[in-house]
C-alpha atoms as a PDB file:
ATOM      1  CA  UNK A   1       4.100  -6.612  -0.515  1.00  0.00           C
ATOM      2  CA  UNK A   2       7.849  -5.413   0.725  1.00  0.00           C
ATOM      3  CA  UNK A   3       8.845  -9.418   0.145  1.00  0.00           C
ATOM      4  CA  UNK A   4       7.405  -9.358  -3.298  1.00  0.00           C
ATOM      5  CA  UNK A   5       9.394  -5.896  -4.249  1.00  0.00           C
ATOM      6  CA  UNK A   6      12.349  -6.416  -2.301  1.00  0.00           C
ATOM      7  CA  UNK A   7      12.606  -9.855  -4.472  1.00  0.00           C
ATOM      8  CA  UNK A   8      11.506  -7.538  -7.495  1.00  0.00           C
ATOM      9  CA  UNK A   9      15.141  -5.132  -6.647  1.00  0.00           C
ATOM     10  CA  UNK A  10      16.909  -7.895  -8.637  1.00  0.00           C
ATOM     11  CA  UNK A  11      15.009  -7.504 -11.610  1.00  0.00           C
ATOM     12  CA  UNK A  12      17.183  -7.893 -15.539  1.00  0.00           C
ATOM     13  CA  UNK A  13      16.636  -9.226 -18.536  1.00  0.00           C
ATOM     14  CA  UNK A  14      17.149 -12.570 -17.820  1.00  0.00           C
ATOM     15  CA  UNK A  15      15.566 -13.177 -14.976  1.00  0.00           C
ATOM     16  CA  UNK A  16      13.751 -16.253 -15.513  1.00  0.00           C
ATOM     17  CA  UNK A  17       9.900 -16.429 -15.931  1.00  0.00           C
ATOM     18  CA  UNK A  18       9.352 -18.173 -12.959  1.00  0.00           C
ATOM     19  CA  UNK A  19      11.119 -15.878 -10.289  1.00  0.00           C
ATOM     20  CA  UNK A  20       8.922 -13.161 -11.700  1.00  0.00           C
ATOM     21  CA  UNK A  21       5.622 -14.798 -11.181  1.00  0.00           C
ATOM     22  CA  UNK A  22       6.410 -15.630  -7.611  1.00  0.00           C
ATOM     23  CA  UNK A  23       7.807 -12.217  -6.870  1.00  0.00           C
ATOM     24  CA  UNK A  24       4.848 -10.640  -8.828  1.00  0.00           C
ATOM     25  CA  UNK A  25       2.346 -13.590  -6.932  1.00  0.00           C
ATOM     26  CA  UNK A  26       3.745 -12.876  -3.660  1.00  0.00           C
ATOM     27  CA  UNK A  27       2.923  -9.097  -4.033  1.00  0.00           C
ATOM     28  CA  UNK A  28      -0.152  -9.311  -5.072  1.00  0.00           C
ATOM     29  CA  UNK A  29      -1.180 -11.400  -2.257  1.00  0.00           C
ATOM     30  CA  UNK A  30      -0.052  -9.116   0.199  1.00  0.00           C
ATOM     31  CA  UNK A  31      -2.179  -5.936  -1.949  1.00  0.00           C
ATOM     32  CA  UNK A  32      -5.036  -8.611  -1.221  1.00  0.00           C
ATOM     33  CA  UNK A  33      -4.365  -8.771   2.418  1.00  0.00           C
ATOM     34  CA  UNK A  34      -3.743  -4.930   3.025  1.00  0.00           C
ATOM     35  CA  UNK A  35      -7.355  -3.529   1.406  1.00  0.00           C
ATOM     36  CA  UNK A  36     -10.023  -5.313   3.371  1.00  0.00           C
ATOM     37  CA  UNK A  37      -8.215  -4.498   6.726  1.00  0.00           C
ATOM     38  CA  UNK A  38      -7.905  -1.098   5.744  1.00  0.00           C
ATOM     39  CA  UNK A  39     -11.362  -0.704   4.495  1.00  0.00           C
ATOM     40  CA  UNK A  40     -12.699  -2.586   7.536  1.00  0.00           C
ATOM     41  CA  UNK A  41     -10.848  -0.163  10.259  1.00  0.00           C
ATOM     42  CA  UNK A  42     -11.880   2.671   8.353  1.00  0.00           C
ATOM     43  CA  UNK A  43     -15.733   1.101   8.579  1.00  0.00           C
ATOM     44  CA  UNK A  44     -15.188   0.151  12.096  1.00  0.00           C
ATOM     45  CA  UNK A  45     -14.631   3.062  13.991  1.00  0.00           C
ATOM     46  CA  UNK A  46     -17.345   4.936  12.307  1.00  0.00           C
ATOM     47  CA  UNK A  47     -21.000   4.703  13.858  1.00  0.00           C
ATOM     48  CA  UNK A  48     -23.403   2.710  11.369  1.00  0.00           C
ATOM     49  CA  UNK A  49     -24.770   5.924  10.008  1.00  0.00           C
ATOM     50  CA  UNK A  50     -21.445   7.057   8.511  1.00  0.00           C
ATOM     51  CA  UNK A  51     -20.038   3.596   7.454  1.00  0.00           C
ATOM     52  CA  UNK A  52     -20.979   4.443   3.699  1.00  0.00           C
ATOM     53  CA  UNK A  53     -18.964   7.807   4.195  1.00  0.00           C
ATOM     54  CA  UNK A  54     -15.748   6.150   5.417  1.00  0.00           C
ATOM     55  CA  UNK A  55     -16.592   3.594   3.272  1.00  0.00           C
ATOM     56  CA  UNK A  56     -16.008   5.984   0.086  1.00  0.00           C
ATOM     57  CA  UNK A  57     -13.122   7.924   1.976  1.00  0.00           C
ATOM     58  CA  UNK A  58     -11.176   4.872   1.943  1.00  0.00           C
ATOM     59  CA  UNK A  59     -11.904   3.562  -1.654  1.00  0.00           C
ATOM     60  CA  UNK A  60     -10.769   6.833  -2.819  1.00  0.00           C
ATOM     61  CA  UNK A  61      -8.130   7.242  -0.652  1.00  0.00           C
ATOM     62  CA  UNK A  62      -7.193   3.999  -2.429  1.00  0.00           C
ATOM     63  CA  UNK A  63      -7.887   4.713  -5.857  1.00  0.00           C
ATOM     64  CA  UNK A  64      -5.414   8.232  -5.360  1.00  0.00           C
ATOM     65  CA  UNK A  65      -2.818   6.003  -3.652  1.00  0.00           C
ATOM     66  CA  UNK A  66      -2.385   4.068  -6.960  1.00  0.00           C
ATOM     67  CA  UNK A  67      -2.549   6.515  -9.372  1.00  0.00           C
ATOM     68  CA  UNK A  68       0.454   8.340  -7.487  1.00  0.00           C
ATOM     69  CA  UNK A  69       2.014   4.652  -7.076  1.00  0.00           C
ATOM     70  CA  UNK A  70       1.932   4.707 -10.955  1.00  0.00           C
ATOM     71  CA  UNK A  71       3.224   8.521 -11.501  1.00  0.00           C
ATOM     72  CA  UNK A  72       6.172   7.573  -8.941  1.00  0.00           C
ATOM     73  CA  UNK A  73       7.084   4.375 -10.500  1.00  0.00           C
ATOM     74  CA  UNK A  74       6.897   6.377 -13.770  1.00  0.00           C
ATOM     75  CA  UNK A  75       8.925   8.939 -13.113  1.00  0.00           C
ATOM     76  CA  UNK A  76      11.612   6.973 -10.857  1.00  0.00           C
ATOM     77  CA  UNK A  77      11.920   4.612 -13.666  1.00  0.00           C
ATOM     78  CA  UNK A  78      12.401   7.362 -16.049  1.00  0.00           C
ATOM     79  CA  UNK A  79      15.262   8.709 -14.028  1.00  0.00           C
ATOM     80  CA  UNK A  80      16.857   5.155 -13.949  1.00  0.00           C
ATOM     81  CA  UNK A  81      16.357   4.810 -17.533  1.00  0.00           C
ATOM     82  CA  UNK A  82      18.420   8.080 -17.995  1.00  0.00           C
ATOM     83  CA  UNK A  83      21.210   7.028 -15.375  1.00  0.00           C
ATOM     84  CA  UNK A  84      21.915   3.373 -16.288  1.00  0.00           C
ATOM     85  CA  UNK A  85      20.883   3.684 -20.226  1.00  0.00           C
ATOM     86  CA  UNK A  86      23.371   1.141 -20.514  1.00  0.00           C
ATOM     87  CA  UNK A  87      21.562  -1.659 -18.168  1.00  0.00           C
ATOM     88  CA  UNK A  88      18.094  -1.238 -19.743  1.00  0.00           C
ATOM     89  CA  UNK A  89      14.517  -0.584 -18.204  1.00  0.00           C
ATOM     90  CA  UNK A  90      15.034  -3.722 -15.823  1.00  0.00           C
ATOM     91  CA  UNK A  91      17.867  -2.513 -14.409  1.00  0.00           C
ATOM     92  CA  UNK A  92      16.519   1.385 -14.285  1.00  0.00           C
ATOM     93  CA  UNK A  93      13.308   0.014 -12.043  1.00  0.00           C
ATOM     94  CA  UNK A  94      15.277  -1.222  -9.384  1.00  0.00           C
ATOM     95  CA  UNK A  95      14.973   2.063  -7.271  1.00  0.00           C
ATOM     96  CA  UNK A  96      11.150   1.908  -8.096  1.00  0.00           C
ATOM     97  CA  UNK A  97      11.263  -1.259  -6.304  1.00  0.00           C
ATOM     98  CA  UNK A  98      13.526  -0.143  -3.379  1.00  0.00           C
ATOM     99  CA  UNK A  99      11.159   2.895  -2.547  1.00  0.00           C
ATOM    100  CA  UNK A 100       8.357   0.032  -2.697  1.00  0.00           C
ATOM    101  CA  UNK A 101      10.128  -1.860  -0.435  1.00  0.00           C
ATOM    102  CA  UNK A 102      10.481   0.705   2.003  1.00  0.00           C
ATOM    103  CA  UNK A 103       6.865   1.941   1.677  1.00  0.00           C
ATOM    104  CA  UNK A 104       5.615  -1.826   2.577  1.00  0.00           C
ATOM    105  CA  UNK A 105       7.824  -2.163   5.227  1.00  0.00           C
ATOM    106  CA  UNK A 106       6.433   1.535   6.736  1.00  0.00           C
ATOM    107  CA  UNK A 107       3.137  -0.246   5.872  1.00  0.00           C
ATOM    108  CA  UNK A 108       3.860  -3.097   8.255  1.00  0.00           C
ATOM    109  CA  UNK A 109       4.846  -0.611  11.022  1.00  0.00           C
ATOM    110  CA  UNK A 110       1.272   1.613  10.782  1.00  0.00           C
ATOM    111  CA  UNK A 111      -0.799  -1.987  10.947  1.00  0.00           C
ATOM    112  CA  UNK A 112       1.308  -2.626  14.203  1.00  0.00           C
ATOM    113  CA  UNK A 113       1.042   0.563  15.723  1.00  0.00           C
ATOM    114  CA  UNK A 114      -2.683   0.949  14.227  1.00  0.00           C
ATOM    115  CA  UNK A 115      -3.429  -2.298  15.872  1.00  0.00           C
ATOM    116  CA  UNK A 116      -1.985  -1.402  19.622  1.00  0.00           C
ATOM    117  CA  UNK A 117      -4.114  -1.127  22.804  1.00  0.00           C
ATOM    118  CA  UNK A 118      -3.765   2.416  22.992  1.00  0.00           C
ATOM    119  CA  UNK A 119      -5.103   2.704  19.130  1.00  0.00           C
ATOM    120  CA  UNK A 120      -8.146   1.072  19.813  1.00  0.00           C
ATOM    121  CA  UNK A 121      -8.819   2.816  22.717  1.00  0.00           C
ATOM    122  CA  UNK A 122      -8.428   5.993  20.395  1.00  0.00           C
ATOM    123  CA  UNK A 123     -10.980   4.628  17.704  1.00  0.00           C
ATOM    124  CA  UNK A 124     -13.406   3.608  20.507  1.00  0.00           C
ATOM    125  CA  UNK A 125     -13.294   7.135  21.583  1.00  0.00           C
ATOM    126  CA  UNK A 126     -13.464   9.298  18.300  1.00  0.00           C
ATOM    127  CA  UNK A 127     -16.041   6.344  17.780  1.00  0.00           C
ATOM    128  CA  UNK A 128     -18.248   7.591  20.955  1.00  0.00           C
ATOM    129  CA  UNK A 129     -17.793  11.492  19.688  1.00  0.00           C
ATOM    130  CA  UNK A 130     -19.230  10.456  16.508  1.00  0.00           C
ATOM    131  CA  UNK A 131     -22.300   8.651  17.975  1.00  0.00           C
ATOM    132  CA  UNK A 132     -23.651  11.724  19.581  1.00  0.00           C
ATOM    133  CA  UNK A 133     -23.757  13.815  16.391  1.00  0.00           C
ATOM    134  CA  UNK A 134     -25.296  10.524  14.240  1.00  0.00           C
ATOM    135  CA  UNK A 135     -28.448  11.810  12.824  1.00  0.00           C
ATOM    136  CA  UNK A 136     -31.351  10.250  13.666  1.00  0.00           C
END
């Protein structure tokens, strides 16, 4: 996602067709690649009985992460539009794209540190507190 963004900070009016379907490809592979890990730890370190809960947690969690990922880009976008009137809306997303950047790249640093020894040995045990309050 930070490749396809960081490629997207270029964006004008005459960038050619082509750049923007491989910037716009390349980020919307990496949204495909980010959701079913997410949904999967969120699953995972849940006992069976409450896998539908975190389940719904996370697909919400998601669904509230985009419609803020839509108010931000709106209103960054809105304040580039009003700084650099005289570029045009390409030029006034490029901070839109930045703060995407950034936010993937923070992305990329929670997966590694989510993904650590000492993480899973966290999940395992919140896992194990869970189990003895599972109803039955």
């Amino acid at each position: 996602m930070a490749t396809g963004t960081l490629l997207l900070t270029t964006l004008s009016e005459d960038t050619p067709l082509a750049y923007l379907l491989a910037a716009y490809g390349i980020f919307g592979l990496g949204l495909g690649m980010i959701n079913p890990p997410i949904t999967n730890s969120a699953v995972s370190g849940m006992p069976r009985s409450h896998a539908g809960i975190a389940s719904a947690v996370a697909s919400t969690s998601r669904q509230v992460g985009a419609s803020l990922g839509v108010a931000l880009a709106g209103a960054l976008a809105s304040t580039g539009i009003e700084s650099a009137h005289q570029s045009g809306f390409a030029a006034a997303t490029h901070v839109f794209f930045w703060v995407s950047t950034g936010l993937g790249i923070a992305i990329v640093l929670l997966g590694i540190g989510s993904t650590s020894e000492r993480a899973r040995a966290s999940a395992s045990c919140v896992a194990l507190s869970f189990e003895d309050t599972a109803p039955r």
